[in-house]
Protein backbone atom coordinates (compact mmCIF):
# COMPACT_ATOMS: atom_id res chain seq x y z
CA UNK A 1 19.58 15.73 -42.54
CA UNK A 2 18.53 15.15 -38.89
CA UNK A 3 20.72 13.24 -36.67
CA UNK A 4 19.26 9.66 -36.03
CA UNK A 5 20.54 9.22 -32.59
CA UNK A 6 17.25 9.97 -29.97
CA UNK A 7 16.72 6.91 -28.52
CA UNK A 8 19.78 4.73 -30.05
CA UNK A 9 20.47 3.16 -26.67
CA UNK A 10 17.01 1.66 -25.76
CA UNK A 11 16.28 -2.21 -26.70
CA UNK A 12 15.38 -3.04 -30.23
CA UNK A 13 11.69 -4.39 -28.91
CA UNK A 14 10.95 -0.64 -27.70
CA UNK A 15 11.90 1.39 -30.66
CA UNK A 16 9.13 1.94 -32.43
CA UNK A 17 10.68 3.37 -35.64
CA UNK A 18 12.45 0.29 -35.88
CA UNK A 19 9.21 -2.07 -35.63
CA UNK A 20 7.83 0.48 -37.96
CA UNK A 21 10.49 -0.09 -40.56
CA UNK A 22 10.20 -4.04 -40.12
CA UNK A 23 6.14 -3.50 -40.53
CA UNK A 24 6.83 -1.67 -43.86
CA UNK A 25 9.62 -4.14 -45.00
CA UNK A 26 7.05 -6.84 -44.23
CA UNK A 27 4.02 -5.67 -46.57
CA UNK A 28 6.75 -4.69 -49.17
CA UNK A 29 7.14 -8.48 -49.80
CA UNK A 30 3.62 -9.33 -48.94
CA UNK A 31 2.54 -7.01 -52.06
CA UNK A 32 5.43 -8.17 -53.99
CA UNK A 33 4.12 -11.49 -54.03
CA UNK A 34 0.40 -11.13 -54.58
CA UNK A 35 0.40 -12.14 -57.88
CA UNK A 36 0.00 -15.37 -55.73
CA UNK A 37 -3.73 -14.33 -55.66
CA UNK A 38 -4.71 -13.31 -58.61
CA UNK A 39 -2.93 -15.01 -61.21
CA UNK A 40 -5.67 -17.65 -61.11
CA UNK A 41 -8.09 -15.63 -62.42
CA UNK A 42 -6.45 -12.55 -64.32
CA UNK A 43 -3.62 -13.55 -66.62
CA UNK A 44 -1.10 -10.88 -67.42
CA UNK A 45 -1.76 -9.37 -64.10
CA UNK A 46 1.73 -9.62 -62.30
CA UNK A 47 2.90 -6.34 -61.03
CA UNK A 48 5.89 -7.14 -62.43
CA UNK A 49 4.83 -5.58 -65.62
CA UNK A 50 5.07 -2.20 -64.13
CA UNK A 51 8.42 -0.59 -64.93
CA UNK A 52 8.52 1.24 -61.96
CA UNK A 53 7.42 -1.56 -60.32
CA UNK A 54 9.74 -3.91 -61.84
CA UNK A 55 12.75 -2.06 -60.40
CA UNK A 56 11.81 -0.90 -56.91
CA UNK A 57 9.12 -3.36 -55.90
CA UNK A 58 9.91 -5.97 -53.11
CA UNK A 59 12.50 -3.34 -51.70
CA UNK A 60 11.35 -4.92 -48.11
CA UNK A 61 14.37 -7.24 -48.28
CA UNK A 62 16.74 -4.49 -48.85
CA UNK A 63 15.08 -2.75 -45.74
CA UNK A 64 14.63 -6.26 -43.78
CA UNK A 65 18.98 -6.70 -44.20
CA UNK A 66 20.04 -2.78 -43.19
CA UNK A 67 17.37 -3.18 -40.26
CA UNK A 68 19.29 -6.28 -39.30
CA UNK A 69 22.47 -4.73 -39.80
CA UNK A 70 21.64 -1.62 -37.17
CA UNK A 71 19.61 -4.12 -34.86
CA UNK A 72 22.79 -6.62 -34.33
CA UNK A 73 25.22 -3.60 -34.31
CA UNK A 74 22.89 -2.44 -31.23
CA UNK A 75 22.53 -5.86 -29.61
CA UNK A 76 26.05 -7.13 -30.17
CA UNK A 77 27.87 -5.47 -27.17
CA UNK A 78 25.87 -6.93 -24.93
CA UNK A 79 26.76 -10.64 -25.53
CA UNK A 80 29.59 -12.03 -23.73
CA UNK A 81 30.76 -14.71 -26.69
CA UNK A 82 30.21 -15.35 -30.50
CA UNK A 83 28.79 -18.70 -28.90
CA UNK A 84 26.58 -16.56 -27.28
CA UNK A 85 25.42 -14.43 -30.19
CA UNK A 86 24.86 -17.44 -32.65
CA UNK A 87 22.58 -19.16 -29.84
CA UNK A 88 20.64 -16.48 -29.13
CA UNK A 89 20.38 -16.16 -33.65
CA UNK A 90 19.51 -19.29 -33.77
CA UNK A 91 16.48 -19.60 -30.93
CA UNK A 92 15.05 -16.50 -32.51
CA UNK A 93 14.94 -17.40 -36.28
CA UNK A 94 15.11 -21.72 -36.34
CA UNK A 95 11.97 -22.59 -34.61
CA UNK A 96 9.75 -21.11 -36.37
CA UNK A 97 11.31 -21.40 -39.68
CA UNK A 98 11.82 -25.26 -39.01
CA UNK A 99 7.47 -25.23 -38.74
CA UNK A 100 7.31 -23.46 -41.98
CA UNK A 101 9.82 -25.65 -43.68
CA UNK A 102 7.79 -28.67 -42.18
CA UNK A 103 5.08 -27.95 -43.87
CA UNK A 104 6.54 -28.18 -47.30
CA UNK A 105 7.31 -31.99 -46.17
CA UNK A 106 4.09 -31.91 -45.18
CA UNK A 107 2.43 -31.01 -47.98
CA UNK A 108 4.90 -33.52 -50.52
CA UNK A 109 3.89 -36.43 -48.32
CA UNK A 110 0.17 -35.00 -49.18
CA UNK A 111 0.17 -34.45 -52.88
CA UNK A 112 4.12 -35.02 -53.95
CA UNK A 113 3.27 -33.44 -57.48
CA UNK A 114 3.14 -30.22 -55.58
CA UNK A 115 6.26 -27.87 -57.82
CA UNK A 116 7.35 -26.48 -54.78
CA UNK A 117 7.38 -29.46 -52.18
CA UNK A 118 8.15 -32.07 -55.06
CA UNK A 119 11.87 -30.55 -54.81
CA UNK A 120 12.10 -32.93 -51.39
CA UNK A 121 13.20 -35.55 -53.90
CA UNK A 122 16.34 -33.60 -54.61
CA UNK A 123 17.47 -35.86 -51.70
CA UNK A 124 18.55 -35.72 -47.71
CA UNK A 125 21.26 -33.07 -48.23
CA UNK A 126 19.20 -30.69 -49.81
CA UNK A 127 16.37 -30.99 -47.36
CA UNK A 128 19.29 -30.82 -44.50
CA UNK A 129 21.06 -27.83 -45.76
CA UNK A 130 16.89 -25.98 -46.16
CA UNK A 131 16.48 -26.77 -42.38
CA UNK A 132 19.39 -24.98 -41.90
CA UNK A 133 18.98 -22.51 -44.05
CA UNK A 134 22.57 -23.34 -44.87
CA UNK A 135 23.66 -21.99 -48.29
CA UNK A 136 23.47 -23.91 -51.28
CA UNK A 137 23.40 -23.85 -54.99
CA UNK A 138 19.89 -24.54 -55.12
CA UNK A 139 17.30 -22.10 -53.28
CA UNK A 140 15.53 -24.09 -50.54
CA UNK A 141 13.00 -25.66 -50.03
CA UNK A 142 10.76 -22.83 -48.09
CA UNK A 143 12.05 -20.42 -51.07
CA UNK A 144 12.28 -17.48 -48.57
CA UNK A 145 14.16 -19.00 -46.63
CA UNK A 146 17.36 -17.92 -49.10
CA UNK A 147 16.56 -14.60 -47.15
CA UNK A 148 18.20 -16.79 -43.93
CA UNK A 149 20.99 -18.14 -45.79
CA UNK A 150 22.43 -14.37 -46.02
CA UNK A 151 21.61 -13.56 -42.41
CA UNK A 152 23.39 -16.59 -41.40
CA UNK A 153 26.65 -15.80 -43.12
CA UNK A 154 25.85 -12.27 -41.68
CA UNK A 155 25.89 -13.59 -38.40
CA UNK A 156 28.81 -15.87 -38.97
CA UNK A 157 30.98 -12.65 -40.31
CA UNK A 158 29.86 -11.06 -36.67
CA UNK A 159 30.60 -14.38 -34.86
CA UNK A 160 33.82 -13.99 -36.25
CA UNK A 161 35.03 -10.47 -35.42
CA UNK A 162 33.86 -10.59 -31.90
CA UNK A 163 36.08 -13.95 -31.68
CA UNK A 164 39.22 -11.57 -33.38
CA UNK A 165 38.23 -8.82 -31.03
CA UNK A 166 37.47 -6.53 -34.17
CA UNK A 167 33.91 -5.50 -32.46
CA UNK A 168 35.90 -4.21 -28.95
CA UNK A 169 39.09 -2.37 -30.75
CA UNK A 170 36.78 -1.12 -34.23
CA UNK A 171 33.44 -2.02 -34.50
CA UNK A 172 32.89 0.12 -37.44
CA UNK A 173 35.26 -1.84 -39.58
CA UNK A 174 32.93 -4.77 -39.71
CA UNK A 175 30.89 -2.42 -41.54
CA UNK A 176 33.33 -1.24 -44.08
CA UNK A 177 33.92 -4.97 -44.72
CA UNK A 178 30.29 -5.72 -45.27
CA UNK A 179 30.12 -2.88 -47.78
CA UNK A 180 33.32 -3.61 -49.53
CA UNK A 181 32.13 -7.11 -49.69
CA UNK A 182 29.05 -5.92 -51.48
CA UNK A 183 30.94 -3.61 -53.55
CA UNK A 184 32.55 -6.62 -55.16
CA UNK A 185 29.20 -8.39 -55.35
CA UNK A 186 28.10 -5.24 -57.37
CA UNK A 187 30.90 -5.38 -59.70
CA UNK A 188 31.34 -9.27 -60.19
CA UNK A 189 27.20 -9.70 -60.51
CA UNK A 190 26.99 -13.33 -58.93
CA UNK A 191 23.61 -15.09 -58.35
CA UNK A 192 22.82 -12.90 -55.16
CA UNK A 193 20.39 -15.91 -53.60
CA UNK A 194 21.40 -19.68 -53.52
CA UNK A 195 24.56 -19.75 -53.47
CA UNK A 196 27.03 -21.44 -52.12
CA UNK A 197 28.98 -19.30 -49.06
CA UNK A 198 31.69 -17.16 -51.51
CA UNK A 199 28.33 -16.54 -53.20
CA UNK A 200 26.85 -15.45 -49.82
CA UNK A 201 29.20 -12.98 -48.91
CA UNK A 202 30.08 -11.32 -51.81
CA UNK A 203 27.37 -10.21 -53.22
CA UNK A 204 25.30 -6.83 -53.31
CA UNK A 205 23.11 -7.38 -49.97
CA UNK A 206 26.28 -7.21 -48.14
CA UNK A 207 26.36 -3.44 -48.07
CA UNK A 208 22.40 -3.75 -46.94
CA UNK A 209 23.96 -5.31 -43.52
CA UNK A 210 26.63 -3.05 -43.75
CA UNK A 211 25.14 0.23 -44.18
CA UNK A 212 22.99 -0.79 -41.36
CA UNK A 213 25.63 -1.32 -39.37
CA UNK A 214 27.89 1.97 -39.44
CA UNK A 215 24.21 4.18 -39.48
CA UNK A 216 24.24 2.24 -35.86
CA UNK A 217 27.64 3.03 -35.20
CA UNK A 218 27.49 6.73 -36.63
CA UNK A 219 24.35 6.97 -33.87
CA UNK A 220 26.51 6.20 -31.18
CA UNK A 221 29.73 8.24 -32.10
CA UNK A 222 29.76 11.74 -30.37
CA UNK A 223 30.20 14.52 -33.05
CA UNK A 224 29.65 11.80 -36.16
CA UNK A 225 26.62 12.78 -38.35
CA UNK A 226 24.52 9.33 -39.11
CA UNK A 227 22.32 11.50 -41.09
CA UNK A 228 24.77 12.90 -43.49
CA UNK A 229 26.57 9.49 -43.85
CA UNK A 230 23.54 7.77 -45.03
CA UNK A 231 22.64 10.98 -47.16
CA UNK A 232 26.19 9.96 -49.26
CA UNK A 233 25.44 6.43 -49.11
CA UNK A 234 21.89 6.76 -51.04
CA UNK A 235 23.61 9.07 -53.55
CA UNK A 236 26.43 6.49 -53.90
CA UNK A 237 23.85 4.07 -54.52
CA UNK A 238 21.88 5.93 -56.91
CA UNK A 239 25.13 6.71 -59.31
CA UNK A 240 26.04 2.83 -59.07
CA UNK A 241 22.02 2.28 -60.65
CA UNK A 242 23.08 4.25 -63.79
CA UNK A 243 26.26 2.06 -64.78
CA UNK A 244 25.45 -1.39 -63.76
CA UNK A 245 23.44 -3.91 -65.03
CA UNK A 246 19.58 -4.35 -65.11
CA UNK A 247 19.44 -6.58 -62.12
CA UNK A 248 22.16 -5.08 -59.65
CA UNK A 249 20.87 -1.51 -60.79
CA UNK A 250 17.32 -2.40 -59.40
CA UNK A 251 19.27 -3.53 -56.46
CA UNK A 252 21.05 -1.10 -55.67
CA UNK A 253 17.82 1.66 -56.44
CA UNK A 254 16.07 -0.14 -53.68
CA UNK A 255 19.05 -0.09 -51.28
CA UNK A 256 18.98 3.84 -51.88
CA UNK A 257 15.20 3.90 -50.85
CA UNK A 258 15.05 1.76 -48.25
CA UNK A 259 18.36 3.56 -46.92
CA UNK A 260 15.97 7.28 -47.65
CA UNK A 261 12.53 5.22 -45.64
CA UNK A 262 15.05 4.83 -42.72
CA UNK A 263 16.16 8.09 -41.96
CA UNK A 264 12.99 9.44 -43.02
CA UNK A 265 11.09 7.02 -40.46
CA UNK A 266 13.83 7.32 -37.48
CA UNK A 267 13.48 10.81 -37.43
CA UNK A 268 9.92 10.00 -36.21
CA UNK A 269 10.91 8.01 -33.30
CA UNK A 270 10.67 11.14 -30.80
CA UNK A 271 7.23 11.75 -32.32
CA UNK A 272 6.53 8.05 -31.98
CA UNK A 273 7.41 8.52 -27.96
CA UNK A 274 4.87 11.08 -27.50
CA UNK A 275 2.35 9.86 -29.39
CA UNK A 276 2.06 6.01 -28.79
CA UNK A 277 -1.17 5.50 -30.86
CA UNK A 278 0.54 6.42 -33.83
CA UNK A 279 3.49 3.75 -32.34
CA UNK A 280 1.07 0.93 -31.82
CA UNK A 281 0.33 0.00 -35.37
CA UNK A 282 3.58 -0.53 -36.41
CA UNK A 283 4.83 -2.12 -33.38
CA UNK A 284 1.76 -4.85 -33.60
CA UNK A 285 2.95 -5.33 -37.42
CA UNK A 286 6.52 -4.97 -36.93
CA UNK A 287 6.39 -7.61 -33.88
CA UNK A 288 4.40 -10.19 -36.22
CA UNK A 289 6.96 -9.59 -39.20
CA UNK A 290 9.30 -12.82 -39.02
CA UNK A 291 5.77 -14.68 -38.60
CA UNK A 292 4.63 -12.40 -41.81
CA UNK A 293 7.18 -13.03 -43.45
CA UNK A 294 7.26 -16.62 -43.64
CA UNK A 295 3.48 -17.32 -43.37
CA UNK A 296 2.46 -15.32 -46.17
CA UNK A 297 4.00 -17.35 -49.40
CA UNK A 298 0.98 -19.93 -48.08
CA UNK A 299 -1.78 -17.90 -46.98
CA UNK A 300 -1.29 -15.92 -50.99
CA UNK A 301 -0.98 -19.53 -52.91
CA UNK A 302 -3.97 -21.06 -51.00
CA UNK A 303 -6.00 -18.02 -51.18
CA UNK A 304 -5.36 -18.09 -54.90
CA UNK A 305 -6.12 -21.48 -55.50
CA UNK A 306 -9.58 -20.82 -53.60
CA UNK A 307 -9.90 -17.61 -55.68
CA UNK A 308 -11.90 -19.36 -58.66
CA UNK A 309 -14.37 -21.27 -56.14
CA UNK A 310 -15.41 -17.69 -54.28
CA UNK A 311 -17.52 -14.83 -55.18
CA UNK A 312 -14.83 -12.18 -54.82
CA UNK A 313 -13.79 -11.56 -58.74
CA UNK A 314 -16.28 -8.43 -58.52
CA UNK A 315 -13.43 -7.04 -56.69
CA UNK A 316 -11.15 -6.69 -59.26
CA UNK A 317 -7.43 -7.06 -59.24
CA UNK A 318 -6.40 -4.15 -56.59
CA UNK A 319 -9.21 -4.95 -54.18
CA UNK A 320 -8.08 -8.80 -54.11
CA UNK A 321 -4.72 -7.92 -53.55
CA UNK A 322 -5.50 -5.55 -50.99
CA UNK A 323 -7.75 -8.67 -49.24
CA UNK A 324 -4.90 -11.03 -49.68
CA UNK A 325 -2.32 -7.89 -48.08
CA UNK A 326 -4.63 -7.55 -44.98
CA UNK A 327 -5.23 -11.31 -44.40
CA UNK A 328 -1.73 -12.36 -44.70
CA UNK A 329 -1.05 -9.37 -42.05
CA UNK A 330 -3.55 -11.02 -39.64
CA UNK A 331 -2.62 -14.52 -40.47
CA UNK A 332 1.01 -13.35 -39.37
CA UNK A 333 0.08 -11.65 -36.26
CA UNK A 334 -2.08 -14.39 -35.16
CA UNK A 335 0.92 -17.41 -35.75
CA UNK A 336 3.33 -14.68 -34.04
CA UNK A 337 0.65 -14.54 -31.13
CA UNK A 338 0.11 -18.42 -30.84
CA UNK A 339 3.02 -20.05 -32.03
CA UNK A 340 6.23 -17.55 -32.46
CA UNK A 341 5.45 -15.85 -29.27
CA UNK A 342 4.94 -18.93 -26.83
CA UNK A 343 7.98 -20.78 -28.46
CA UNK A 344 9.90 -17.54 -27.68
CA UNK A 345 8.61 -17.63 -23.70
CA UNK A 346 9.20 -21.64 -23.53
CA UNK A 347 12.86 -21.44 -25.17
CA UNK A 348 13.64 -18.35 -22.64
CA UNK A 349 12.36 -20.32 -19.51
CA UNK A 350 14.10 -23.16 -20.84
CA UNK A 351 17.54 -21.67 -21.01
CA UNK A 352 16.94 -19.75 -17.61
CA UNK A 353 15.65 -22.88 -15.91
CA UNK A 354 19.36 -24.46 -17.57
CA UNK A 355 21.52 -21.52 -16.69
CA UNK A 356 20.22 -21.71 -12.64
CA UNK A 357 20.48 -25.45 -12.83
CA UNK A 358 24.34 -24.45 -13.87
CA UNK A 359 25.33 -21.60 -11.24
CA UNK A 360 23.39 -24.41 -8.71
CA UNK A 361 25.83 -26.95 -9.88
CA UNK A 362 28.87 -24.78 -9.54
């Protein structure tokens, strides 16, 4: 196995095996969900029927938590405070999620028999708590958004051992925690999204973070061998598929391959730096991901709906799918470009203009 280290130390934005990965995590869950599309026309269609399918398909949010795992365990050191961290968590991932979640509200005050945005009458808590993405026994009401729930508590875990000074004296053992956490998830087999927080942390996606976070510190440790570490993690995953059950086996199959499409996508990185072209595809996608990711669920279900009223059917199933894949990738990339970008620049300016208006005060 080749060592992943190369270009370990340069910023997440400029790595463009990492915005690679988050490209390929992206359209993992844009195919997953395509039956969106087509189930208004084809019955019996969901890929779901697949056995292969059934068990590795959707692995993108596998690869979306050990991504985030490696990405924080590179950013981490260079925030002063857990404070710190948390704010800089939440500008990134709350503004635009609070837009997507809007529109749910939106579209009950529209039509409130809507199955999806009728669930606003489950009351003010519940609607509260989906803002936040704060866990809860229910998913909420964006349903991807249970996908933030488990960063948060991620991000709370990591708040927490840079308070206890565990990231200074042994970063890696954040990472053993994560994993053991998910070890216990494994063998208990709790309701791994919408939970409550005990739900949250111990449950299989917690080695996802985890073994994203020691490959990151295995980069970055003279002599240590990331490649060989996540070569025993993938086998330790694949001999946990064959004794658990059905549901945490397919979990942990797609932990080994998205733990196998890492290494085997980081050890393009130095062909990545000498060959941008082949860079720029997946850093255009991998930028737009978040906005992907939480645009798609609506650009799939209204597409669908519309499905019946166009002249597409001649198609057939793959080649709708493959229309709804490569719309929902440009719908992403254009509210990534217009809104998620420009929020970005305005928050940034905002806290500068703040942080000068501080020092000017002191």
């Amino acid at each position: 196995m080749v060592e992943l280290r190369g270009s370990a130390a340069l910023p997440p934005h400029r790595r463009a095996d990492i915005q690679w990965l988050r490209a390929i995590a992206a359209i993992s869950v844009v195919v997953w969900h395509t039956d969106l599309i087509v189930k208004h026309v084809w019955n019996n269609a969901e890929l779901t029927r697949h056995a292969a399918y059934n068990l590795l398909g959707g692995f993108g949010v596998e690869l979306f938590f050990m991504l985030s795992g490696y990405s924080i365990s590179l950013q981490v050191m260079k925030l002063s405070s857990p404070t710190q961290f948390l704010l800089t968590r939440a500008y990134k991932i709350y503004p635009l999620y609070f837009i997507f979640t809007l529109v749910m509200i939106v579209a009950y005050v529209a039509n409130p028999n809507l199955e999806l945005s009728a669930r606003v009458e489950n009351g003010f808590l519940f609607v509260f708590f989906s803002f936040l993405a704060l866990p809860q026994a229910a998913l909420p009401l964006l349903p991807l958004g249970w996908t933030l729930e488990m960063e948060l508590v991620f991000y709370l875990m990591v708040a927490a051992a840079m308070a206890t000074g565990m990231i200074e004296a042994a970063k890696s053992r954040l990472g053993w925690l994560l994993v053991a956490f998910g070890l216990v998830g494994f063998a208990i087999a709790a309701n791994p999204s919408g939970g409550m927080v005990v739900f949250e942390m111990v449950n299989p996606f917690m080695a996802a973070f985890g073994f994203g976070w020691l490959l990151h510190c295995r980069d970055t440790q003279p002599g240590r061998s990331s490649g060989a570490f996540a070569a025993v993690a993938i086998v330790v995953m694949l001999c946990l598929s064959r004794i658990l059950p059905e549901r945490e086996a397919a979990c942990a199959l797609r932990m080994a391959l998205s733990g196998l499409i890492i290494v085997a996508v980081m050890r393009l990185e130095p062909y990545f730096q000498a060959n941008p072209r082949f860079a720029w595809p997946g850093r255009v996608i991998g930028d737009a991901s978040f906005s992907i990711y939480l645009s798609h669920w609506f650009v799939l279900s209204i597409a669908g709906k519309l499905l019946p009223q166009l002249s597409i059917a001649w198609m057939g199933i793959d080649g709708v799918r493959l229309l709804g894949i490569l719309v929902s990738i440009a719908v992403g990339i254009i509210v990534h470009r217009l809104i998620e970008q420009r929020l970005g620049s305005w928050i940034a300016l905002h806290r500068r203009n703040k942080r000068a208006l501080s020092l000017d005060g002191a």
